[in-house]
C-alpha atoms as a PDB file:
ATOM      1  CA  UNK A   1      40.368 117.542 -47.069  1.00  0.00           C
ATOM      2  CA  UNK A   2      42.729 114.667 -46.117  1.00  0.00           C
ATOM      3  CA  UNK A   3      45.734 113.922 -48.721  1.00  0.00           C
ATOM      4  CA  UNK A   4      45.940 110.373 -47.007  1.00  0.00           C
ATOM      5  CA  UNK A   5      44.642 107.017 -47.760  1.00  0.00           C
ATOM      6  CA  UNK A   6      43.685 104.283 -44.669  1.00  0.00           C
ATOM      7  CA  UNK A   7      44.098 100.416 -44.555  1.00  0.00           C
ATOM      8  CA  UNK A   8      43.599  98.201 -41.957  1.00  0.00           C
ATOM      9  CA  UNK A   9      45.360  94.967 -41.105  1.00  0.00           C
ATOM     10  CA  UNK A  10      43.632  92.425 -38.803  1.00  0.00           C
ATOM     11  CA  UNK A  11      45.773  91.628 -35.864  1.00  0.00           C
ATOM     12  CA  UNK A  12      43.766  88.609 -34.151  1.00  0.00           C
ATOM     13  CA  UNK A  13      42.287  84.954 -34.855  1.00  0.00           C
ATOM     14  CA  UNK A  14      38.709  83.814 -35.798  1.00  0.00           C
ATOM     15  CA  UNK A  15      37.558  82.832 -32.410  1.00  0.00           C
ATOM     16  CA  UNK A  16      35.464  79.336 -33.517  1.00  0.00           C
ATOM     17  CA  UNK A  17      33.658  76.851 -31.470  1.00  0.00           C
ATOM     18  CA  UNK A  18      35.864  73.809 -30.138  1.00  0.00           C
ATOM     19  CA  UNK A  19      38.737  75.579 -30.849  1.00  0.00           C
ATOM     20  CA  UNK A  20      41.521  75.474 -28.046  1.00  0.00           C
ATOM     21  CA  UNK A  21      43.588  78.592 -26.866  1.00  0.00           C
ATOM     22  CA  UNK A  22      45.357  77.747 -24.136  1.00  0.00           C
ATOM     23  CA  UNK A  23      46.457  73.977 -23.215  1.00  0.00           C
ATOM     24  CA  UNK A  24      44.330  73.268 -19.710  1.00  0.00           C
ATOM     25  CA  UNK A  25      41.556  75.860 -20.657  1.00  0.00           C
ATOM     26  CA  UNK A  26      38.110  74.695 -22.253  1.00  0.00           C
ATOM     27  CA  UNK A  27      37.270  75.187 -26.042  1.00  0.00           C
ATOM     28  CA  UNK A  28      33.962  78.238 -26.181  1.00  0.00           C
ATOM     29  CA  UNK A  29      30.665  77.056 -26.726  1.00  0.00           C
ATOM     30  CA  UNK A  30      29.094  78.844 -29.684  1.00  0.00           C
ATOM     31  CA  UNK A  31      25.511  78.005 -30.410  1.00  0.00           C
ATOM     32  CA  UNK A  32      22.329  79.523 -31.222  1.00  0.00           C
ATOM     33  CA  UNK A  33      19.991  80.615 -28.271  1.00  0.00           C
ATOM     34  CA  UNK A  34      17.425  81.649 -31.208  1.00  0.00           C
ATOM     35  CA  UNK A  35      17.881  80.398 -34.072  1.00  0.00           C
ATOM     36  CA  UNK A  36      16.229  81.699 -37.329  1.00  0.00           C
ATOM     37  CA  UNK A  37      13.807  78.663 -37.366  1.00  0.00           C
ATOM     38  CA  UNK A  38      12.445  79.144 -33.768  1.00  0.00           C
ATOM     39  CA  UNK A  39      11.758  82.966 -34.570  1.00  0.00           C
ATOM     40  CA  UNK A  40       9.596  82.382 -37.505  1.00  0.00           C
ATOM     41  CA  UNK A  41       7.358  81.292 -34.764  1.00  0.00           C
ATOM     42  CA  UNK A  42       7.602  84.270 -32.997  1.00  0.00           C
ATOM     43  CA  UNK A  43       7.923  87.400 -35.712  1.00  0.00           C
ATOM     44  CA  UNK A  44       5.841  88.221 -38.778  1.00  0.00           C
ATOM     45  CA  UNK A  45       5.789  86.491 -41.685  1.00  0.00           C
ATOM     46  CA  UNK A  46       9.161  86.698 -43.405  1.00  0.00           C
ATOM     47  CA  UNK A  47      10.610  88.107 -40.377  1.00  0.00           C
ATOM     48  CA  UNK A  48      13.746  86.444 -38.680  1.00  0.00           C
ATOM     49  CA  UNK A  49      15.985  86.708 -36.482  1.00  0.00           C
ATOM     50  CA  UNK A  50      19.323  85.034 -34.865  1.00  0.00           C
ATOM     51  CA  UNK A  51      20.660  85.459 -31.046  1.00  0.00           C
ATOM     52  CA  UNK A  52      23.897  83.317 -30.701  1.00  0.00           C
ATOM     53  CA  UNK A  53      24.803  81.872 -27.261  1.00  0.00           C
ATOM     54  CA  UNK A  54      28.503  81.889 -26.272  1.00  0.00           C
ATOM     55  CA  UNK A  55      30.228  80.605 -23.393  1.00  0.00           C
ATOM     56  CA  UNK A  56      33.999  80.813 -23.142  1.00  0.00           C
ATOM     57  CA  UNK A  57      37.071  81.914 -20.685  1.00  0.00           C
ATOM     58  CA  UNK A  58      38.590  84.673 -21.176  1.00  0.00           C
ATOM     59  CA  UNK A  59      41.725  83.516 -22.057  1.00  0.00           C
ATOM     60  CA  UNK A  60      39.983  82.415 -25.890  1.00  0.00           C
ATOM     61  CA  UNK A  61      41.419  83.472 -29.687  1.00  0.00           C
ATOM     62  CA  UNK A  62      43.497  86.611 -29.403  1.00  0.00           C
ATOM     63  CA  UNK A  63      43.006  88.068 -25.918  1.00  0.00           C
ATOM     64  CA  UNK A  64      43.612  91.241 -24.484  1.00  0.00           C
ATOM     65  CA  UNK A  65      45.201  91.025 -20.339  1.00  0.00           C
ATOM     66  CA  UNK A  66      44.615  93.564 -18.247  1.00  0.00           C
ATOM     67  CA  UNK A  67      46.376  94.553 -15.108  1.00  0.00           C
ATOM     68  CA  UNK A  68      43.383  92.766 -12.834  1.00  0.00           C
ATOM     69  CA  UNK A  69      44.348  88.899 -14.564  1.00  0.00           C
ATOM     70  CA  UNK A  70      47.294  89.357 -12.703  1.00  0.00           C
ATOM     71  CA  UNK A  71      46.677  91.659  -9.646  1.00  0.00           C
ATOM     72  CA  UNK A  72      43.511  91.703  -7.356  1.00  0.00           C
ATOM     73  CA  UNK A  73      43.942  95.335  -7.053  1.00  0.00           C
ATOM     74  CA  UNK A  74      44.913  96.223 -10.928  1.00  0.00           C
ATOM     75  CA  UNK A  75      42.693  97.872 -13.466  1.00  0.00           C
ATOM     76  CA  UNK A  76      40.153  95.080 -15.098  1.00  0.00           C
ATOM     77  CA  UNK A  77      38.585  95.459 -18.555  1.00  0.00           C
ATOM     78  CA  UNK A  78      35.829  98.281 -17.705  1.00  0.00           C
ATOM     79  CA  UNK A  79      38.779 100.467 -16.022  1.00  0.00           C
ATOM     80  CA  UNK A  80      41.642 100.854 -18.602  1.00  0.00           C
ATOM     81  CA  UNK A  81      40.928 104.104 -20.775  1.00  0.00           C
ATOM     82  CA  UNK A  82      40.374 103.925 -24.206  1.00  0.00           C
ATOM     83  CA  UNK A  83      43.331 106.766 -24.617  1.00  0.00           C
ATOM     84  CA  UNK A  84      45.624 103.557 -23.715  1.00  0.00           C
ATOM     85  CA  UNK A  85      43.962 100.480 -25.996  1.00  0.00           C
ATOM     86  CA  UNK A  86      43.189 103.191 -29.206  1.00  0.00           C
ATOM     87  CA  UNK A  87      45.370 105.420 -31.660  1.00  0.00           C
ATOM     88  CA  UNK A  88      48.909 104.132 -30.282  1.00  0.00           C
ATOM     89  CA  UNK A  89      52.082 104.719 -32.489  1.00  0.00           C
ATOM     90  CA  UNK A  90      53.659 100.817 -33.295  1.00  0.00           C
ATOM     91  CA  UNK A  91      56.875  99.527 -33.364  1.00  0.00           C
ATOM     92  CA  UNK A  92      56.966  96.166 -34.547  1.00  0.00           C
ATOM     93  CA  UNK A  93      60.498  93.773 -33.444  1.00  0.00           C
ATOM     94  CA  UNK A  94      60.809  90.952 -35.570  1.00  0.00           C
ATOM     95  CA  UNK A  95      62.577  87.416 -33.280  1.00  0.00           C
ATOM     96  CA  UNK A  96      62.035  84.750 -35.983  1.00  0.00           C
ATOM     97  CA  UNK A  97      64.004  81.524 -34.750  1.00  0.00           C
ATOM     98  CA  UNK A  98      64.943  82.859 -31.203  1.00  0.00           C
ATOM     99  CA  UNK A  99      62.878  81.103 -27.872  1.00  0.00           C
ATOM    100  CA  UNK A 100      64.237  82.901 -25.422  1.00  0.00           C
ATOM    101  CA  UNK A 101      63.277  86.874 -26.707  1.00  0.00           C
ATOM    102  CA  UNK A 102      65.874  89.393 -24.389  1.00  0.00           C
ATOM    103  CA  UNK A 103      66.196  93.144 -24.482  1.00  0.00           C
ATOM    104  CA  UNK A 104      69.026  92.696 -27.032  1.00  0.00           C
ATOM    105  CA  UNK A 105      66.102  92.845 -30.103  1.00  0.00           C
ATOM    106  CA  UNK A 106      64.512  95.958 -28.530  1.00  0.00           C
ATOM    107  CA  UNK A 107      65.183  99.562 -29.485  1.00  0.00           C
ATOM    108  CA  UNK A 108      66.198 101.870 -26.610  1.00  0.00           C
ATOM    109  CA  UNK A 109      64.140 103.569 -24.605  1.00  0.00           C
ATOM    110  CA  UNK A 110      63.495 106.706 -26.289  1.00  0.00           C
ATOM    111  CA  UNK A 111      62.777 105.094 -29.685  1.00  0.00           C
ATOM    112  CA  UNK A 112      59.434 103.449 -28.014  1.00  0.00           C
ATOM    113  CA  UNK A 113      58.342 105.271 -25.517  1.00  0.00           C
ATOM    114  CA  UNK A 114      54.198 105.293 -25.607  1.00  0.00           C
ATOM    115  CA  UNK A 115      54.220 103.086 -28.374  1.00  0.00           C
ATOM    116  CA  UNK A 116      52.447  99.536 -28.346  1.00  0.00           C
ATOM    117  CA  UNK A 117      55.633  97.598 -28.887  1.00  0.00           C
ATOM    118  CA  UNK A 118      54.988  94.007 -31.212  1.00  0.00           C
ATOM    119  CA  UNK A 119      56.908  91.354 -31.029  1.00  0.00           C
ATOM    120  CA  UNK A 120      56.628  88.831 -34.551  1.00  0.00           C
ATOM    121  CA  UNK A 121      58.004  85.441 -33.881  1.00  0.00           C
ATOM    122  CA  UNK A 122      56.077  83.944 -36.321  1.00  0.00           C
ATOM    123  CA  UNK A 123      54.603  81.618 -34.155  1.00  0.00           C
ATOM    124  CA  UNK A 124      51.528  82.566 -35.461  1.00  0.00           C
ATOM    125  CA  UNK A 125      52.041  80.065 -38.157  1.00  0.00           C
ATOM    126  CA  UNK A 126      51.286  77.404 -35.810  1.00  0.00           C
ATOM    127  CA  UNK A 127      48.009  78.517 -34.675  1.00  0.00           C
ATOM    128  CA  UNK A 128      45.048  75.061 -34.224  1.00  0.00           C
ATOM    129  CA  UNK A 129      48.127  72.650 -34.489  1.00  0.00           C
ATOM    130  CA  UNK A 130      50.000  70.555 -31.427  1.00  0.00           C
ATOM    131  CA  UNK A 131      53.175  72.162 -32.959  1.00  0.00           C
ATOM    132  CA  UNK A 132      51.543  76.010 -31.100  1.00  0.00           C
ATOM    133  CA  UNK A 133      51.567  74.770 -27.401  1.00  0.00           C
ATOM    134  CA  UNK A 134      55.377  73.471 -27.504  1.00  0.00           C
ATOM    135  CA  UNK A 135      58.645  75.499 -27.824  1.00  0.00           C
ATOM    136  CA  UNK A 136      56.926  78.859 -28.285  1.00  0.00           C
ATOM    137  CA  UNK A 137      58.972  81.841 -27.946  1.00  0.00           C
ATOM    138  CA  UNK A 138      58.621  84.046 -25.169  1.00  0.00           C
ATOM    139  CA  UNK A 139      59.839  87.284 -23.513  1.00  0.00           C
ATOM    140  CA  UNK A 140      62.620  87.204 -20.421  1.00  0.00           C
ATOM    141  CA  UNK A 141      62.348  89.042 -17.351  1.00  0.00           C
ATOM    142  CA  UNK A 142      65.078  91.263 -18.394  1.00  0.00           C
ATOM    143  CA  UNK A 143      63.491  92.048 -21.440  1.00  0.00           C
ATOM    144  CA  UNK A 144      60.355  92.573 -19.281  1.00  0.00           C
ATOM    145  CA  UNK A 145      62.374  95.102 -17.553  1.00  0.00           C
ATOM    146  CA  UNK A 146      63.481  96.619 -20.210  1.00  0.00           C
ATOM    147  CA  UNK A 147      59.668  97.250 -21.643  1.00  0.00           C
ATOM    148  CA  UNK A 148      58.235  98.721 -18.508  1.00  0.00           C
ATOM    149  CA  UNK A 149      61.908 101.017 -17.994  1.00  0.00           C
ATOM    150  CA  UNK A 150      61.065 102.165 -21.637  1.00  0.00           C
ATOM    151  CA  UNK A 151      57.107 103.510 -20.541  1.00  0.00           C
ATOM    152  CA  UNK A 152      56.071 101.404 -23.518  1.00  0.00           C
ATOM    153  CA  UNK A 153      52.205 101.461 -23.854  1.00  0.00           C
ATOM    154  CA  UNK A 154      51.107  97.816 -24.858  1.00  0.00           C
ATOM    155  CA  UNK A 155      52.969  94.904 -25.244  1.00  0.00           C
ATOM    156  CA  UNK A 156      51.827  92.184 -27.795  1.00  0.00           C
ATOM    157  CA  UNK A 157      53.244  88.833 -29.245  1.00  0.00           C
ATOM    158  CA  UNK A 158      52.222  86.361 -32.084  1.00  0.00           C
ATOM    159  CA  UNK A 159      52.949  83.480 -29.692  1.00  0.00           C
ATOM    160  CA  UNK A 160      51.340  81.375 -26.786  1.00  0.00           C
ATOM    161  CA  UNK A 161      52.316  83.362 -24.157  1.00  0.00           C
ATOM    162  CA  UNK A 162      54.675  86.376 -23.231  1.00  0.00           C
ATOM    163  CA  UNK A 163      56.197  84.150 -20.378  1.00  0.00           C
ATOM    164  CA  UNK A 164      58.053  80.874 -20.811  1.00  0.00           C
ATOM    165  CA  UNK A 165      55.366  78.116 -19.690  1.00  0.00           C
ATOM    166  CA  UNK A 166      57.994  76.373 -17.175  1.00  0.00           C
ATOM    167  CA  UNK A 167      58.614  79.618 -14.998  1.00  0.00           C
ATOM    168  CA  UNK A 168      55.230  79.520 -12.599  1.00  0.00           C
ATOM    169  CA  UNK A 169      56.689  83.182 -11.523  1.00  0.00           C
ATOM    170  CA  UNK A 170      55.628  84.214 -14.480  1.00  0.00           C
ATOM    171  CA  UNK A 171      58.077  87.272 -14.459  1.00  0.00           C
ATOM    172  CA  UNK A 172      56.722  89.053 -17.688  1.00  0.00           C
ATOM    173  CA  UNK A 173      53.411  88.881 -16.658  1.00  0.00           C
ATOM    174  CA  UNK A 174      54.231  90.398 -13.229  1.00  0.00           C
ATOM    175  CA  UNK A 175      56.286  93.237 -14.564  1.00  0.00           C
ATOM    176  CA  UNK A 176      54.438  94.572 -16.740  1.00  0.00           C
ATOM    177  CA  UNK A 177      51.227  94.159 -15.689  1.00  0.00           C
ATOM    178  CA  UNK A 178      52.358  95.335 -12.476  1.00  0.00           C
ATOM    179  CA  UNK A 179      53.358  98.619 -14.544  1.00  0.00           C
ATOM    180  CA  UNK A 180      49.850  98.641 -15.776  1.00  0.00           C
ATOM    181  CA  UNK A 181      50.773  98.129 -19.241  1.00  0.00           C
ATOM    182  CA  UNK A 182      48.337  95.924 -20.801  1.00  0.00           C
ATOM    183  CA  UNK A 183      49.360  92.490 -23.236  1.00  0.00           C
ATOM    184  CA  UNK A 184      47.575  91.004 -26.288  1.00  0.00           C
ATOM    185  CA  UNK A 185      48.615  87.659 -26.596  1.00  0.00           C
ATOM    186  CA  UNK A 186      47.893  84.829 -29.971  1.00  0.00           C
ATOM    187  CA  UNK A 187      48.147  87.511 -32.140  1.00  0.00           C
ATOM    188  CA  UNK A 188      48.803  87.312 -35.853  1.00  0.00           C
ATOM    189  CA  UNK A 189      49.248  88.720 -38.920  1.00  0.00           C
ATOM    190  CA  UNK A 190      52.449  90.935 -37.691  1.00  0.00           C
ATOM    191  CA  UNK A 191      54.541  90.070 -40.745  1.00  0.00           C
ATOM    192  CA  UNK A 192      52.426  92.665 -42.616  1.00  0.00           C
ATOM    193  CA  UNK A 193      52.493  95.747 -40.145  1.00  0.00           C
ATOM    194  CA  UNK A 194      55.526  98.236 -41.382  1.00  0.00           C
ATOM    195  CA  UNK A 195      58.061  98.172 -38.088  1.00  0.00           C
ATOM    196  CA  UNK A 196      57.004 101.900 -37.515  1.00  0.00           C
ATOM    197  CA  UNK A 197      53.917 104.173 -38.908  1.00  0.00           C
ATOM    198  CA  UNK A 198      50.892 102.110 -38.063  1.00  0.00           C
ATOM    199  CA  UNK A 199      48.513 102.977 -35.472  1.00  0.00           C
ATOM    200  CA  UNK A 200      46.970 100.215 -33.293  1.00  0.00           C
ATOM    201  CA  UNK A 201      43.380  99.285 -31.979  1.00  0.00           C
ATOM    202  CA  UNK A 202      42.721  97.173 -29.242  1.00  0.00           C
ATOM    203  CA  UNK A 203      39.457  97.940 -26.920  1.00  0.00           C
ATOM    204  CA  UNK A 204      37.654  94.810 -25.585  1.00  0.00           C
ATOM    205  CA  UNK A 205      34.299  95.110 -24.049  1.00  0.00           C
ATOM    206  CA  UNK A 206      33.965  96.421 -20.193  1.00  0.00           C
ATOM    207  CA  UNK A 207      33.716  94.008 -18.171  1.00  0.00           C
ATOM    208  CA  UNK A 208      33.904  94.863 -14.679  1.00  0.00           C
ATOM    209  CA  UNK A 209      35.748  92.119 -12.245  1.00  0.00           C
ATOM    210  CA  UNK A 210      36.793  90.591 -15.356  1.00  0.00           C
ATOM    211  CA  UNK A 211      40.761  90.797 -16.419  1.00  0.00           C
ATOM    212  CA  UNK A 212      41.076  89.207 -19.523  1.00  0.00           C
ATOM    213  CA  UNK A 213      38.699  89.154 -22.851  1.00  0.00           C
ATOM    214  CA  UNK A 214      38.755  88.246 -26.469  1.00  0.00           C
ATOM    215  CA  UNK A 215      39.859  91.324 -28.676  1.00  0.00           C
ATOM    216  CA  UNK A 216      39.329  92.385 -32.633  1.00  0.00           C
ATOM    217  CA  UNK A 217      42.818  93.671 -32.589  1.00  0.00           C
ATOM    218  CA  UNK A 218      44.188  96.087 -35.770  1.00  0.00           C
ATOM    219  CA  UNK A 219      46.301  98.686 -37.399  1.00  0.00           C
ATOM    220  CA  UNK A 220      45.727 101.528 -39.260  1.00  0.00           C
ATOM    221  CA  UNK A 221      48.120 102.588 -41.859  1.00  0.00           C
ATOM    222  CA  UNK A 222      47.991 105.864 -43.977  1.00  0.00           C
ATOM    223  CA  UNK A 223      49.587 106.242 -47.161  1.00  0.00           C
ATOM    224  CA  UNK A 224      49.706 109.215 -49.334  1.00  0.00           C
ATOM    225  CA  UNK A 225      46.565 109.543 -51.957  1.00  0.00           C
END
Protein backbone atom coordinates (compact mmCIF):
# COMPACT_ATOMS: atom_id res chain seq x y z
CA UNK A 1 0.00 0.00 0.00
CA UNK A 2 1.26 3.50 -0.96
CA UNK A 3 2.57 5.80 2.10
CA UNK A 4 2.03 8.84 -0.35
CA UNK A 5 -0.62 11.33 -0.90
CA UNK A 6 -1.33 12.97 -4.73
CA UNK A 7 -2.41 16.58 -5.73
CA UNK A 8 -2.72 18.03 -8.85
CA UNK A 9 -2.14 21.59 -9.98
CA UNK A 10 -3.72 22.81 -13.26
CA UNK A 11 -1.12 24.14 -15.57
CA UNK A 12 -3.34 25.72 -18.51
CA UNK A 13 -6.25 28.39 -19.23
CA UNK A 14 -10.06 27.91 -19.67
CA UNK A 15 -10.16 27.88 -23.38
CA UNK A 16 -13.68 30.18 -23.87
CA UNK A 17 -15.40 31.34 -26.92
CA UNK A 18 -14.19 34.88 -28.31
CA UNK A 19 -11.34 34.67 -26.38
CA UNK A 20 -7.99 35.69 -28.21
CA UNK A 21 -4.62 33.71 -27.90
CA UNK A 22 -2.43 34.93 -30.13
CA UNK A 23 -2.59 38.67 -31.66
CA UNK A 24 -3.37 37.95 -35.68
CA UNK A 25 -5.09 34.52 -34.92
CA UNK A 26 -9.05 34.19 -34.72
CA UNK A 27 -10.97 33.81 -31.34
CA UNK A 28 -12.67 29.64 -31.35
CA UNK A 29 -16.12 29.28 -32.09
CA UNK A 30 -17.86 27.33 -29.34
CA UNK A 31 -21.49 26.56 -29.90
CA UNK A 32 -23.91 23.88 -29.66
CA UNK A 33 -24.39 21.54 -32.76
CA UNK A 34 -27.26 19.81 -30.51
CA UNK A 35 -28.40 21.45 -28.06
CA UNK A 36 -30.51 19.93 -25.19
CA UNK A 37 -33.73 21.54 -26.63
CA UNK A 38 -33.38 20.10 -30.21
CA UNK A 39 -32.81 16.49 -28.67
CA UNK A 40 -35.94 16.38 -26.73
CA UNK A 41 -37.25 16.04 -30.17
CA UNK A 42 -35.26 13.30 -30.96
CA UNK A 43 -34.80 10.97 -27.55
CA UNK A 44 -37.38 9.67 -25.09
CA UNK A 45 -39.15 11.51 -22.88
CA UNK A 46 -36.85 13.03 -20.28
CA UNK A 47 -33.97 12.08 -22.29
CA UNK A 48 -31.31 14.76 -23.41
CA UNK A 49 -28.50 15.28 -24.73
CA UNK A 50 -25.71 18.07 -25.71
CA UNK A 51 -23.01 17.85 -28.75
CA UNK A 52 -20.95 21.16 -28.71
CA UNK A 53 -19.46 22.45 -32.00
CA UNK A 54 -15.95 23.98 -31.86
CA UNK A 55 -13.91 25.56 -34.36
CA UNK A 56 -10.54 27.03 -33.47
CA UNK A 57 -6.61 27.14 -34.58
CA UNK A 58 -4.45 25.43 -32.98
CA UNK A 59 -2.56 27.96 -31.58
CA UNK A 60 -5.86 28.59 -28.82
CA UNK A 61 -5.64 28.73 -24.63
CA UNK A 62 -2.58 26.84 -23.49
CA UNK A 63 -1.16 24.93 -26.46
CA UNK A 64 1.08 22.22 -26.79
CA UNK A 65 3.88 22.65 -30.22
CA UNK A 66 5.11 19.89 -31.65
CA UNK A 67 8.14 19.44 -33.79
CA UNK A 68 5.76 19.44 -37.20
CA UNK A 69 4.47 23.50 -36.34
CA UNK A 70 7.83 24.19 -37.10
CA UNK A 71 9.31 21.53 -39.50
CA UNK A 72 7.48 19.81 -42.50
CA UNK A 73 9.34 16.75 -41.71
CA UNK A 74 9.07 16.83 -37.63
CA UNK A 75 6.88 14.67 -35.48
CA UNK A 76 3.06 16.20 -35.43
CA UNK A 77 0.60 15.56 -32.58
CA UNK A 78 -0.35 11.72 -33.41
CA UNK A 79 3.60 10.91 -33.56
CA UNK A 80 5.23 12.14 -30.26
CA UNK A 81 5.05 9.18 -27.61
CA UNK A 82 3.25 9.48 -24.65
CA UNK A 83 6.69 8.33 -22.69
CA UNK A 84 7.75 12.10 -23.71
CA UNK A 85 4.33 14.35 -22.88
CA UNK A 86 3.52 11.96 -19.43
CA UNK A 87 5.32 11.24 -15.96
CA UNK A 88 8.34 13.80 -16.57
CA UNK A 89 10.44 14.95 -13.48
CA UNK A 90 10.00 19.21 -13.31
CA UNK A 91 12.22 21.80 -12.67
CA UNK A 92 10.58 24.96 -12.43
CA UNK A 93 13.08 28.53 -13.07
CA UNK A 94 11.49 31.42 -11.76
CA UNK A 95 12.49 35.08 -14.29
CA UNK A 96 10.02 37.51 -12.65
CA UNK A 97 10.92 41.12 -14.07
CA UNK A 98 13.53 39.95 -16.73
CA UNK A 99 12.34 40.20 -20.84
CA UNK A 100 15.08 38.94 -22.25
CA UNK A 101 15.30 35.13 -20.30
CA UNK A 102 19.31 33.79 -21.04
CA UNK A 103 20.97 30.61 -19.89
CA UNK A 104 22.27 32.56 -16.85
CA UNK A 105 18.71 31.48 -14.81
CA UNK A 106 19.12 27.82 -15.90
CA UNK A 107 20.71 25.03 -13.88
CA UNK A 108 23.51 23.11 -15.65
CA UNK A 109 23.14 20.45 -17.64
CA UNK A 110 23.17 17.57 -15.45
CA UNK A 111 20.69 19.07 -12.94
CA UNK A 112 17.85 18.85 -15.86
CA UNK A 113 18.53 16.46 -17.99
CA UNK A 114 14.99 14.60 -19.08
CA UNK A 115 13.15 16.88 -17.10
CA UNK A 116 10.31 19.24 -18.55
CA UNK A 117 12.08 22.44 -17.66
CA UNK A 118 9.31 25.61 -16.63
CA UNK A 119 10.00 28.80 -16.95
CA UNK A 120 7.51 31.32 -14.43
CA UNK A 121 7.64 34.86 -15.55
CA UNK A 122 4.53 35.61 -14.23
CA UNK A 123 3.20 36.77 -17.26
CA UNK A 124 0.47 34.70 -16.68
CA UNK A 125 -1.04 37.46 -14.70
CA UNK A 126 -1.83 39.22 -17.77
CA UNK A 127 -3.77 36.64 -19.46
CA UNK A 128 -7.43 38.33 -21.61
CA UNK A 129 -5.83 41.87 -21.13
CA UNK A 130 -3.90 44.22 -23.97
CA UNK A 131 -1.16 44.39 -21.23
CA UNK A 132 -0.40 40.03 -22.41
CA UNK A 133 0.51 40.72 -26.14
CA UNK A 134 3.21 43.59 -25.30
CA UNK A 135 6.64 43.28 -23.55
CA UNK A 136 6.28 39.58 -22.74
CA UNK A 137 9.28 37.81 -21.69
CA UNK A 138 10.84 35.38 -23.78
CA UNK A 139 13.71 32.86 -24.11
CA UNK A 140 17.18 33.82 -26.20
CA UNK A 141 18.78 31.72 -28.63
CA UNK A 142 21.55 31.09 -26.31
CA UNK A 143 19.38 30.03 -23.75
CA UNK A 144 17.72 27.92 -26.49
CA UNK A 145 21.02 26.38 -26.85
CA UNK A 146 21.56 25.83 -23.69
CA UNK A 147 18.04 23.73 -23.29
CA UNK A 148 18.53 21.43 -26.20
CA UNK A 149 22.71 20.97 -25.04
CA UNK A 150 21.09 19.99 -21.61
CA UNK A 151 18.65 16.90 -23.40
CA UNK A 152 15.87 18.65 -21.49
CA UNK A 153 12.49 16.91 -22.26
CA UNK A 154 9.80 19.77 -22.60
CA UNK A 155 10.14 23.23 -22.48
CA UNK A 156 7.19 25.43 -21.16
CA UNK A 157 6.59 29.20 -20.29
CA UNK A 158 3.74 31.26 -18.61
CA UNK A 159 4.14 33.87 -21.36
CA UNK A 160 3.05 34.69 -25.05
CA UNK A 161 5.60 33.06 -26.68
CA UNK A 162 9.09 31.33 -26.07
CA UNK A 163 10.58 33.66 -28.86
CA UNK A 164 10.76 37.45 -28.79
CA UNK A 165 7.84 38.57 -31.30
CA UNK A 166 10.34 41.00 -33.33
CA UNK A 167 12.90 38.15 -34.32
CA UNK A 168 10.87 36.45 -37.52
CA UNK A 169 13.89 33.73 -37.14
CA UNK A 170 12.30 32.68 -34.44
CA UNK A 171 15.54 31.06 -32.97
CA UNK A 172 13.88 29.24 -29.91
CA UNK A 173 11.39 27.80 -31.84
CA UNK A 174 13.92 26.43 -34.38
CA UNK A 175 16.25 24.98 -31.83
CA UNK A 176 14.39 23.21 -29.99
CA UNK A 177 11.89 22.03 -31.98
CA UNK A 178 14.48 21.12 -34.32
CA UNK A 179 15.82 18.89 -31.27
CA UNK A 180 12.39 17.44 -31.12
CA UNK A 181 11.71 18.70 -27.79
CA UNK A 182 8.23 19.75 -27.62
CA UNK A 183 6.90 23.53 -25.98
CA UNK A 184 3.69 24.40 -24.06
CA UNK A 185 3.19 27.87 -24.35
CA UNK A 186 0.26 30.45 -22.18
CA UNK A 187 0.70 28.43 -19.41
CA UNK A 188 -0.19 29.32 -15.85
CA UNK A 189 -0.40 28.62 -12.52
CA UNK A 190 3.61 27.94 -12.17
CA UNK A 191 3.93 29.99 -8.99
CA UNK A 192 2.43 26.96 -7.18
CA UNK A 193 4.57 23.97 -8.64
CA UNK A 194 7.63 23.25 -5.99
CA UNK A 195 10.97 24.07 -8.33
CA UNK A 196 11.70 20.22 -8.18
CA UNK A 197 9.43 16.98 -7.18
CA UNK A 198 6.39 17.37 -9.35
CA UNK A 199 5.65 15.24 -12.19
CA UNK A 200 4.10 16.76 -15.36
CA UNK A 201 1.18 15.83 -17.84
CA UNK A 202 0.83 17.10 -21.10
CA UNK A 203 -0.80 14.70 -23.97
CA UNK A 204 -3.02 16.52 -26.53
CA UNK A 205 -5.19 14.58 -28.82
CA UNK A 206 -3.56 12.83 -32.13
CA UNK A 207 -3.94 14.63 -34.69
CA UNK A 208 -2.17 13.55 -37.64
CA UNK A 209 -0.75 16.53 -40.08
CA UNK A 210 -1.59 18.71 -37.31
CA UNK A 211 1.46 20.42 -35.15
CA UNK A 212 -0.01 22.33 -32.61
CA UNK A 213 -3.28 21.69 -30.23
CA UNK A 214 -4.91 22.93 -27.11
CA UNK A 215 -3.61 20.95 -23.96
CA UNK A 216 -5.12 20.22 -20.18
CA UNK A 217 -1.65 20.63 -18.90
CA UNK A 218 -0.74 19.46 -14.94
CA UNK A 219 1.44 18.28 -12.16
CA UNK A 220 1.34 15.72 -9.87
CA UNK A 221 2.82 16.14 -6.51
CA UNK A 222 3.17 13.41 -3.74
CA UNK A 223 3.50 14.16 -0.25
CA UNK A 224 3.93 11.82 2.56
CA UNK A 225 0.42 10.42 4.18
Amino acid sequence: MSNHQSSFIDLSHTVEAGMITYKGLPAPVICDYLSRGASREIYAPGTEFQIGRIELVGNTGTYLDSPFHRYADGEDLSEIGLERLADLPVTVVHTSGTTRIGPEFFPAASEIRGHAVLVHTGWSRHWRTDAYFEHYPYLTADAARHLVDSGVALVGIDSYNVDADDDLSRPVHTQVLGAGIPIIEHMTNLEAVPDRGARLYAAPVRFKGVGTFPVRVFVQISSPA
